[in-house]
Every structure is written in C-alpha cells, then in structure tokens.
PDB file of N, CA and C in Angstrom:
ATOM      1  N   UNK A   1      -4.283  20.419 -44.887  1.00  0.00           N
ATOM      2  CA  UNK A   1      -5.518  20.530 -44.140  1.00  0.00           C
ATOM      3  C   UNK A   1      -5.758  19.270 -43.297  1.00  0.00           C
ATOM      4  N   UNK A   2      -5.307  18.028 -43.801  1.00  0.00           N
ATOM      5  CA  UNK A   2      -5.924  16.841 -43.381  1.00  0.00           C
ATOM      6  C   UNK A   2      -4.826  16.199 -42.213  1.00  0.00           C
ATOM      7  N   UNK A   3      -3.286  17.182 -42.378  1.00  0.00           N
ATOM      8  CA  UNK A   3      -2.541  17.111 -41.203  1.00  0.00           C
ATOM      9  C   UNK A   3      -2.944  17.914 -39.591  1.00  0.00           C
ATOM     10  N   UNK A   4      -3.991  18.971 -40.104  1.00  0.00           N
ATOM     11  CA  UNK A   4      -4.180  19.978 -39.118  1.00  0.00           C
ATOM     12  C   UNK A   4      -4.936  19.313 -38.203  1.00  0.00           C
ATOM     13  N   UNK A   5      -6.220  18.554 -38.989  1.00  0.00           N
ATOM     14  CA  UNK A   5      -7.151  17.825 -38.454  1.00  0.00           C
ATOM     15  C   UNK A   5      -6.495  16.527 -37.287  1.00  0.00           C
ATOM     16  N   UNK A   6      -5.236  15.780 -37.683  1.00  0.00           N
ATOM     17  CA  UNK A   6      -4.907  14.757 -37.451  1.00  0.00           C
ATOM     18  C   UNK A   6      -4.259  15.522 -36.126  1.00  0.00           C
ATOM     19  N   UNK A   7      -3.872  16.693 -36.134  1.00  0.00           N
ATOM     20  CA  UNK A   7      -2.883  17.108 -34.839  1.00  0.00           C
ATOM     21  C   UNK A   7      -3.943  17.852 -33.732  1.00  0.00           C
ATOM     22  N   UNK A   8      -4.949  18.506 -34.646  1.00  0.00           N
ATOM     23  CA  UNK A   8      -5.953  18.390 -33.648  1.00  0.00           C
ATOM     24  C   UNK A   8      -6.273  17.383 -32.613  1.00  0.00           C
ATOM     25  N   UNK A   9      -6.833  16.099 -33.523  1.00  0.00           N
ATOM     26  CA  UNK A   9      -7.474  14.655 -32.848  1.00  0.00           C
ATOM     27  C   UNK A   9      -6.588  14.251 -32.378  1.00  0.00           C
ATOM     28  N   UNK A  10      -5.349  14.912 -32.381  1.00  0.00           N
ATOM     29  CA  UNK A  10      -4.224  13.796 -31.740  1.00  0.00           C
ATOM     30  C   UNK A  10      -4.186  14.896 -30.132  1.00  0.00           C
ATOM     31  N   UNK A  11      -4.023  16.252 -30.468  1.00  0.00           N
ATOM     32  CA  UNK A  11      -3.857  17.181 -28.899  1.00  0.00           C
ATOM     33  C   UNK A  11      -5.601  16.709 -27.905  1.00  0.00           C
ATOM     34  N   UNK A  12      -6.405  16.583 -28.949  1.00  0.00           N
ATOM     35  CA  UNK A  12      -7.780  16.751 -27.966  1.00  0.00           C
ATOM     36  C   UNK A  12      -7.996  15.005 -26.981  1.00  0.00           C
ATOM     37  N   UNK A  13      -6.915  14.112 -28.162  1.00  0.00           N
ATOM     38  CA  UNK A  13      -6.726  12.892 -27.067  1.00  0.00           C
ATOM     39  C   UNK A  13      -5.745  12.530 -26.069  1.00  0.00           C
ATOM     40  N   UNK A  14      -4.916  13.418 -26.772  1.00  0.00           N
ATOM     41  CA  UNK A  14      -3.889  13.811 -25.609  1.00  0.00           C
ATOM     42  C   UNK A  14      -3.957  14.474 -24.011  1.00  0.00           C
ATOM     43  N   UNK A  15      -4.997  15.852 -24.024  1.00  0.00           N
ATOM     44  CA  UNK A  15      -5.857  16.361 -23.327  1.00  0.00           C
ATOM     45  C   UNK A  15      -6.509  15.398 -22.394  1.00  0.00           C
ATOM     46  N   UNK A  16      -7.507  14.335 -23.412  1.00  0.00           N
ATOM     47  CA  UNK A  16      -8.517  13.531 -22.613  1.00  0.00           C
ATOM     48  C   UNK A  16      -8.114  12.434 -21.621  1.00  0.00           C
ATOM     49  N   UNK A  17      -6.914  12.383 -22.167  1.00  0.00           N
ATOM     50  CA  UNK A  17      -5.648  11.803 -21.484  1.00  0.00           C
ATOM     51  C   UNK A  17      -5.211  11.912 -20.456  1.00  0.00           C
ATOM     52  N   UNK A  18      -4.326  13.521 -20.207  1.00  0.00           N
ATOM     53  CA  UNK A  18      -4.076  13.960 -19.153  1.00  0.00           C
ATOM     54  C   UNK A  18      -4.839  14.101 -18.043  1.00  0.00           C
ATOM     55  N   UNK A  19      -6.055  14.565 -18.278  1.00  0.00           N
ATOM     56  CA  UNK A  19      -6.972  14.591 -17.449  1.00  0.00           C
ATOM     57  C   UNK A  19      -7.799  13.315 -16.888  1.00  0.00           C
ATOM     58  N   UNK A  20      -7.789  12.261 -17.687  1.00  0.00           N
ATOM     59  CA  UNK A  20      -8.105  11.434 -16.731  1.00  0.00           C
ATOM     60  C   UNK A  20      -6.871  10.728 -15.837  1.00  0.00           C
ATOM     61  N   UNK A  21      -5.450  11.098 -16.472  1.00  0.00           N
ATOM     62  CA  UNK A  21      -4.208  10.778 -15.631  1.00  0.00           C
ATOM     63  C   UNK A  21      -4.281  11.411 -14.299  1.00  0.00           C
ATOM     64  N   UNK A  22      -4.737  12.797 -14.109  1.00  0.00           N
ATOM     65  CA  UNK A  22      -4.637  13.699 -13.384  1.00  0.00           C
ATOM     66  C   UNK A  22      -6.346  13.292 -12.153  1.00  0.00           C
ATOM     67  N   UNK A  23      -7.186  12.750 -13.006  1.00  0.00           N
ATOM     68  CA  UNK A  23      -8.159  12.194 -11.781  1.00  0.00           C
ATOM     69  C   UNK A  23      -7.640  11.161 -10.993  1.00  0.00           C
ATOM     70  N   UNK A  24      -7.436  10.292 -11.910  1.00  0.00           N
ATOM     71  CA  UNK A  24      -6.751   9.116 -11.296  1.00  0.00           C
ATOM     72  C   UNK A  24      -5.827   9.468 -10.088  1.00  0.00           C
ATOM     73  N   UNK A  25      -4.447  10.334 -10.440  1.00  0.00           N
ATOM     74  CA  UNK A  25      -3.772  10.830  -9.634  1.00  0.00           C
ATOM     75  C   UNK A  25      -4.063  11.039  -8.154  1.00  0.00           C
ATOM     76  N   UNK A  26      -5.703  11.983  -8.454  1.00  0.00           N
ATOM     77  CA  UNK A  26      -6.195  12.965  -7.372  1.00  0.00           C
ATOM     78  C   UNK A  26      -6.891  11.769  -6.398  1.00  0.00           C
ATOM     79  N   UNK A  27      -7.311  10.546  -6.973  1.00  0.00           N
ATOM     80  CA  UNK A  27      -8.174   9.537  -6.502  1.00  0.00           C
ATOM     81  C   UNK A  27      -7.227   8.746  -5.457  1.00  0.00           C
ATOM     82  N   UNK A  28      -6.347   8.480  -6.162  1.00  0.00           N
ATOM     83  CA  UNK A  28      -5.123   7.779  -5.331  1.00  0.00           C
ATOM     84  C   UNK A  28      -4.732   8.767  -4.195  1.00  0.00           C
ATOM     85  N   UNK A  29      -4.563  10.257  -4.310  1.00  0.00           N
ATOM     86  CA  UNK A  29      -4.274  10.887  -2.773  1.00  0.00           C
ATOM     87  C   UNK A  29      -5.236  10.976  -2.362  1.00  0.00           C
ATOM     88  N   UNK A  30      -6.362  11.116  -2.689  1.00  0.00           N
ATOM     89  CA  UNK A  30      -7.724  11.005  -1.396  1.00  0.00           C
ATOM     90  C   UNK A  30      -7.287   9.830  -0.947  1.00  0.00           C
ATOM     91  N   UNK A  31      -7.545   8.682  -1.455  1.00  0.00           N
ATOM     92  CA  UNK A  31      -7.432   7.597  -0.540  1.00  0.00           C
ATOM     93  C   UNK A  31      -6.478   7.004   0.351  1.00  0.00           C
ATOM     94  N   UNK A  32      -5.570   7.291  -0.230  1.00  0.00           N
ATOM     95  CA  UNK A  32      -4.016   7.456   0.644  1.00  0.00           C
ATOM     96  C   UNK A  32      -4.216   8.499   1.928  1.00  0.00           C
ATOM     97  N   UNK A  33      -5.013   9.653   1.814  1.00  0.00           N
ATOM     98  CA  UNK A  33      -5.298  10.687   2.875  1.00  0.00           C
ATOM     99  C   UNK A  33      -6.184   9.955   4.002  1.00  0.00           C
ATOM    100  N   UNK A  34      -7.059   9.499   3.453  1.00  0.00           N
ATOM    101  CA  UNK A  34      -8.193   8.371   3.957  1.00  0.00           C
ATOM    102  C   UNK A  34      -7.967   7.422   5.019  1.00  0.00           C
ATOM    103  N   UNK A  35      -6.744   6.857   4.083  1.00  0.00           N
ATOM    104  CA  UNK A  35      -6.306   5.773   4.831  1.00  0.00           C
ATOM    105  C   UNK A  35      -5.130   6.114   6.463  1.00  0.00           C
ATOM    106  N   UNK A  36      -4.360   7.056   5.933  1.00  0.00           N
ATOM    107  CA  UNK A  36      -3.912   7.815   7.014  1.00  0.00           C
ATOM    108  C   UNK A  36      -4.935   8.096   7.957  1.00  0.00           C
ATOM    109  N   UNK A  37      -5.585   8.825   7.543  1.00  0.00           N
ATOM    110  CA  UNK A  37      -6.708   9.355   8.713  1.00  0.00           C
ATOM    111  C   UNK A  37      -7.261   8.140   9.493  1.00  0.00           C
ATOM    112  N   UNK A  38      -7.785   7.273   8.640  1.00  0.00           N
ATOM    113  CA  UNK A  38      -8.178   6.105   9.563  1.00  0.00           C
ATOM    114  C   UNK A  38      -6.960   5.413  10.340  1.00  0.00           C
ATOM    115  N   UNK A  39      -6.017   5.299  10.198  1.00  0.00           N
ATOM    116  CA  UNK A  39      -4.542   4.452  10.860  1.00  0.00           C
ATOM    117  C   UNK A  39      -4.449   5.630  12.156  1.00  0.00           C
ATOM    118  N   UNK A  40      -4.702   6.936  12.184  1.00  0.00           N
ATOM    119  CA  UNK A  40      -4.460   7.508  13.315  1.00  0.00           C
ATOM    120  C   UNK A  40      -5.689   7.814  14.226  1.00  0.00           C
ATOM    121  N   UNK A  41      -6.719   7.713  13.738  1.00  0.00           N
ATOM    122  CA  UNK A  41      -7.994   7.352  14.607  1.00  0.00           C
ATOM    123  C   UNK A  41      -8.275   5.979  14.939  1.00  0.00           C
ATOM    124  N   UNK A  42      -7.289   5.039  14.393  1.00  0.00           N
ATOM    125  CA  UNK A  42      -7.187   3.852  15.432  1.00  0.00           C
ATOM    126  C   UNK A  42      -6.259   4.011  16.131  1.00  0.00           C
ATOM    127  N   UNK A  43      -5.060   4.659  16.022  1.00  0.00           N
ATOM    128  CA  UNK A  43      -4.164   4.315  16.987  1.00  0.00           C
ATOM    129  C   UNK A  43      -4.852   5.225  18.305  1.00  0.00           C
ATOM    130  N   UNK A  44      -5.078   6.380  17.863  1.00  0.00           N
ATOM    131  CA  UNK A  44      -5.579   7.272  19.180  1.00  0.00           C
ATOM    132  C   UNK A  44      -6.767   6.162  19.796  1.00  0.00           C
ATOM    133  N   UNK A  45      -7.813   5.829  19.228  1.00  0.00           N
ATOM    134  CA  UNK A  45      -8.504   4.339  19.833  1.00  0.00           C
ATOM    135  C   UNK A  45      -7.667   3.829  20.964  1.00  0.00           C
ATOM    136  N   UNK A  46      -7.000   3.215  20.094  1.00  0.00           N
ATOM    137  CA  UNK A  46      -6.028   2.758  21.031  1.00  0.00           C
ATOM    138  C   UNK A  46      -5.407   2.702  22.254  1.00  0.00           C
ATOM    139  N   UNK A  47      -5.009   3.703  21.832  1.00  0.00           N
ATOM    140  CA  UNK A  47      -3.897   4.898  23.019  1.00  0.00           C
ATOM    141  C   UNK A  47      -5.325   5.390  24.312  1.00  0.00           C
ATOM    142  N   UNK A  48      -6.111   5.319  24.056  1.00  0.00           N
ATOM    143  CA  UNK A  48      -7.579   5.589  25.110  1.00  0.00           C
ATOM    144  C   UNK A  48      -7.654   4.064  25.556  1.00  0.00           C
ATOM    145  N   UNK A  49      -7.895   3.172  25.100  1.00  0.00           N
ATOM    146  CA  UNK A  49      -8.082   1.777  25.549  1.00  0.00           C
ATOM    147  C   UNK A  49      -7.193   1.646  26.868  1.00  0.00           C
ATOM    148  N   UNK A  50      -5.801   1.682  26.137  1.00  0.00           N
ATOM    149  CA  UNK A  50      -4.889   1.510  26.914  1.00  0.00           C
ATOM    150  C   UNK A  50      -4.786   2.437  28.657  1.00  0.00           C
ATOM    151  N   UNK A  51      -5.165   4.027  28.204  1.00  0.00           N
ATOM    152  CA  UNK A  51      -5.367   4.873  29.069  1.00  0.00           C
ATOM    153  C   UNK A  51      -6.238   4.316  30.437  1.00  0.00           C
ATOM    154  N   UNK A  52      -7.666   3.491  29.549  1.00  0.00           N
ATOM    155  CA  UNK A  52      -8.893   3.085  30.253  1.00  0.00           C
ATOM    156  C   UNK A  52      -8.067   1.889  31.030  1.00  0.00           C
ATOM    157  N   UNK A  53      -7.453   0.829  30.282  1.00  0.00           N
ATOM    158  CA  UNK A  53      -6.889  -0.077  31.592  1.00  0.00           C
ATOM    159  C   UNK A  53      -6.397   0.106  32.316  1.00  0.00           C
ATOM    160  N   UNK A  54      -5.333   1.275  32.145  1.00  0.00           N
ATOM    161  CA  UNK A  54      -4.022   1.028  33.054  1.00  0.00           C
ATOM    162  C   UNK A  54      -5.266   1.994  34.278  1.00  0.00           C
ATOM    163  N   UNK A  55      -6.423   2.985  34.181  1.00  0.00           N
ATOM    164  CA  UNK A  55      -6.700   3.546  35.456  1.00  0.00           C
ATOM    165  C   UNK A  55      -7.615   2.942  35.945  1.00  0.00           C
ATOM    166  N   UNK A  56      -7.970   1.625  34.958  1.00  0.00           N
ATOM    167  CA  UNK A  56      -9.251   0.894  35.810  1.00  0.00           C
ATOM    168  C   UNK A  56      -8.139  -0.312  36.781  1.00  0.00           C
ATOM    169  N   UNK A  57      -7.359  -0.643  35.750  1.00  0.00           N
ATOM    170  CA  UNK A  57      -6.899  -1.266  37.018  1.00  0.00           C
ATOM    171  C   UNK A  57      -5.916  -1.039  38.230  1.00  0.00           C
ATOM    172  N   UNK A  58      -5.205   0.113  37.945  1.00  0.00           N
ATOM    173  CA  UNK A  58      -4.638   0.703  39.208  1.00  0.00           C
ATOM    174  C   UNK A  58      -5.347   0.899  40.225  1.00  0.00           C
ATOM    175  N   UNK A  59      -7.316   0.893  39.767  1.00  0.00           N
ATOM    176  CA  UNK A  59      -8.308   1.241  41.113  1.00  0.00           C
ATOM    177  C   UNK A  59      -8.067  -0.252  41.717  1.00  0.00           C
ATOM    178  N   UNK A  60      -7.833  -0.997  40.974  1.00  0.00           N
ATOM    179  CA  UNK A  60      -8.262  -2.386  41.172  1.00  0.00           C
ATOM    180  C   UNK A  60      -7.151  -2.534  41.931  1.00  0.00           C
ATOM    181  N   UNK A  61      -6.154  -2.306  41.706  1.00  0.00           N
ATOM    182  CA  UNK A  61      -4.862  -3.167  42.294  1.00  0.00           C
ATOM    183  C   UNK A  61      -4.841  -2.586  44.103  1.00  0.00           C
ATOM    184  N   UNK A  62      -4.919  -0.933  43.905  1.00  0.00           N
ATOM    185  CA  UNK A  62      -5.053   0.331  45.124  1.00  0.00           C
ATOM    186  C   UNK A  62      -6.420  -0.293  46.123  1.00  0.00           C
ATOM    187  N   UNK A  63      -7.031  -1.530  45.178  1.00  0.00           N
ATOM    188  CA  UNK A  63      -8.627  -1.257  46.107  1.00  0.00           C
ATOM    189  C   UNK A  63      -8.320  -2.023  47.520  1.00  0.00           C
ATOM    190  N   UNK A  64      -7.892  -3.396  47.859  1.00  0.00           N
ATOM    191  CA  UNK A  64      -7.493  -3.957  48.326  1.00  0.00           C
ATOM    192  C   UNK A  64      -6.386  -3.364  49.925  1.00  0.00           C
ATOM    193  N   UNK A  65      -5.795  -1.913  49.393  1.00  0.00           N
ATOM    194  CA  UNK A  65      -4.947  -1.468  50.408  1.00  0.00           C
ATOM    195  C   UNK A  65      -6.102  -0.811  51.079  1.00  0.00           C
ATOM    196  N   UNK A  66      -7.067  -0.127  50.126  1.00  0.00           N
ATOM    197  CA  UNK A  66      -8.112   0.521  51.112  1.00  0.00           C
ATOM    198  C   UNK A  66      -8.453  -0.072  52.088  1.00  0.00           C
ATOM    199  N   UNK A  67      -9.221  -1.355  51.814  1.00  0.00           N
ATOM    200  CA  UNK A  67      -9.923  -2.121  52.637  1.00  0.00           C
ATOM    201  C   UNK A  67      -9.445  -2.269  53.720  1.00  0.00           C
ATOM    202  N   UNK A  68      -8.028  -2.702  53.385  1.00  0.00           N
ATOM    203  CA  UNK A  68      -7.609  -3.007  54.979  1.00  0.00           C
ATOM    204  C   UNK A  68      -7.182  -2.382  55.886  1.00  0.00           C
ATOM    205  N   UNK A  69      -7.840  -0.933  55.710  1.00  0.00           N
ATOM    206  CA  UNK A  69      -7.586   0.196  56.913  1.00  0.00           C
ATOM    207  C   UNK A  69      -8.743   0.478  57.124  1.00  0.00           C
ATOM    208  N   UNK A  70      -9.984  -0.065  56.692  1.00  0.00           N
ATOM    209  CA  UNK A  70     -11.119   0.109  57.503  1.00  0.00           C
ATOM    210  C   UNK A  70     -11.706  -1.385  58.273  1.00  0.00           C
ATOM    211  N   UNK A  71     -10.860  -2.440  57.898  1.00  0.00           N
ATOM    212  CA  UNK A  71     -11.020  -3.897  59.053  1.00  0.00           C
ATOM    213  C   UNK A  71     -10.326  -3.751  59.978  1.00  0.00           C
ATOM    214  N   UNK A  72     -11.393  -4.544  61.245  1.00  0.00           N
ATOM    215  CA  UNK A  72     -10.985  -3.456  62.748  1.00  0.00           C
ATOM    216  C   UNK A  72     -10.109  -4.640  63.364  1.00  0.00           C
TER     217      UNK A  72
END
C-alpha cells in the first residue's frame, strides 16, 4: 500500500514537472518569436530610411540641373 502511495507522489511530481518544463519551453519560443519580429521591423525601418535618403537626395543632387535651365 505504502509503495502505491510513493509511486503516486512520485508520477504527480513528475507531472508537476513536465509541465512546468513544457511552460518554460513555450516561454522561451514566445520570446525567441518576439525577438525575431522585432529584428525584422527594424530592419524594414531601416530599409525605408534608406529608401527616404537615397529619394531625398537624388531631388537634391537633380535640383541644381533644374535651375540652370531656367537662368537666362
């Protein structure tokens, strides 16, 4: 009887076990997901920054040829 008990308390900590192995687990891929997500919403950041210079300053560089077809 007093073995049944012991294999009980031993499966129900075993159990309490797994399952917090298995949160843990789940905690570590959220944040790993997380962290991905944020690394590619900076790079796209990014990749727009870059977009924004290269057409602000191509106006900039192009502005200069304008001008000098309207000085008389």
């Amino acid at each position: 009887m007093l073995k049944a008990i012991q294999t009980k308390i031993l499966l129900a900590i075993l159990a309490v076990l797994v399952a917090i192995a298995g949160t843990l687990a789940y905690r570590r891929h959220e944040a790993a997901k997380a962290a991905l997500q944020r690394q590619q919403e900076y790079e796209r950041f990014g990749q727009r920054v870059e977009q924004e210079k290269k057409k602000h300053s191509s106006a900039a560089a192009n502005e200069g040829k304008t001008w000098q077809k309207y000085i008389p």
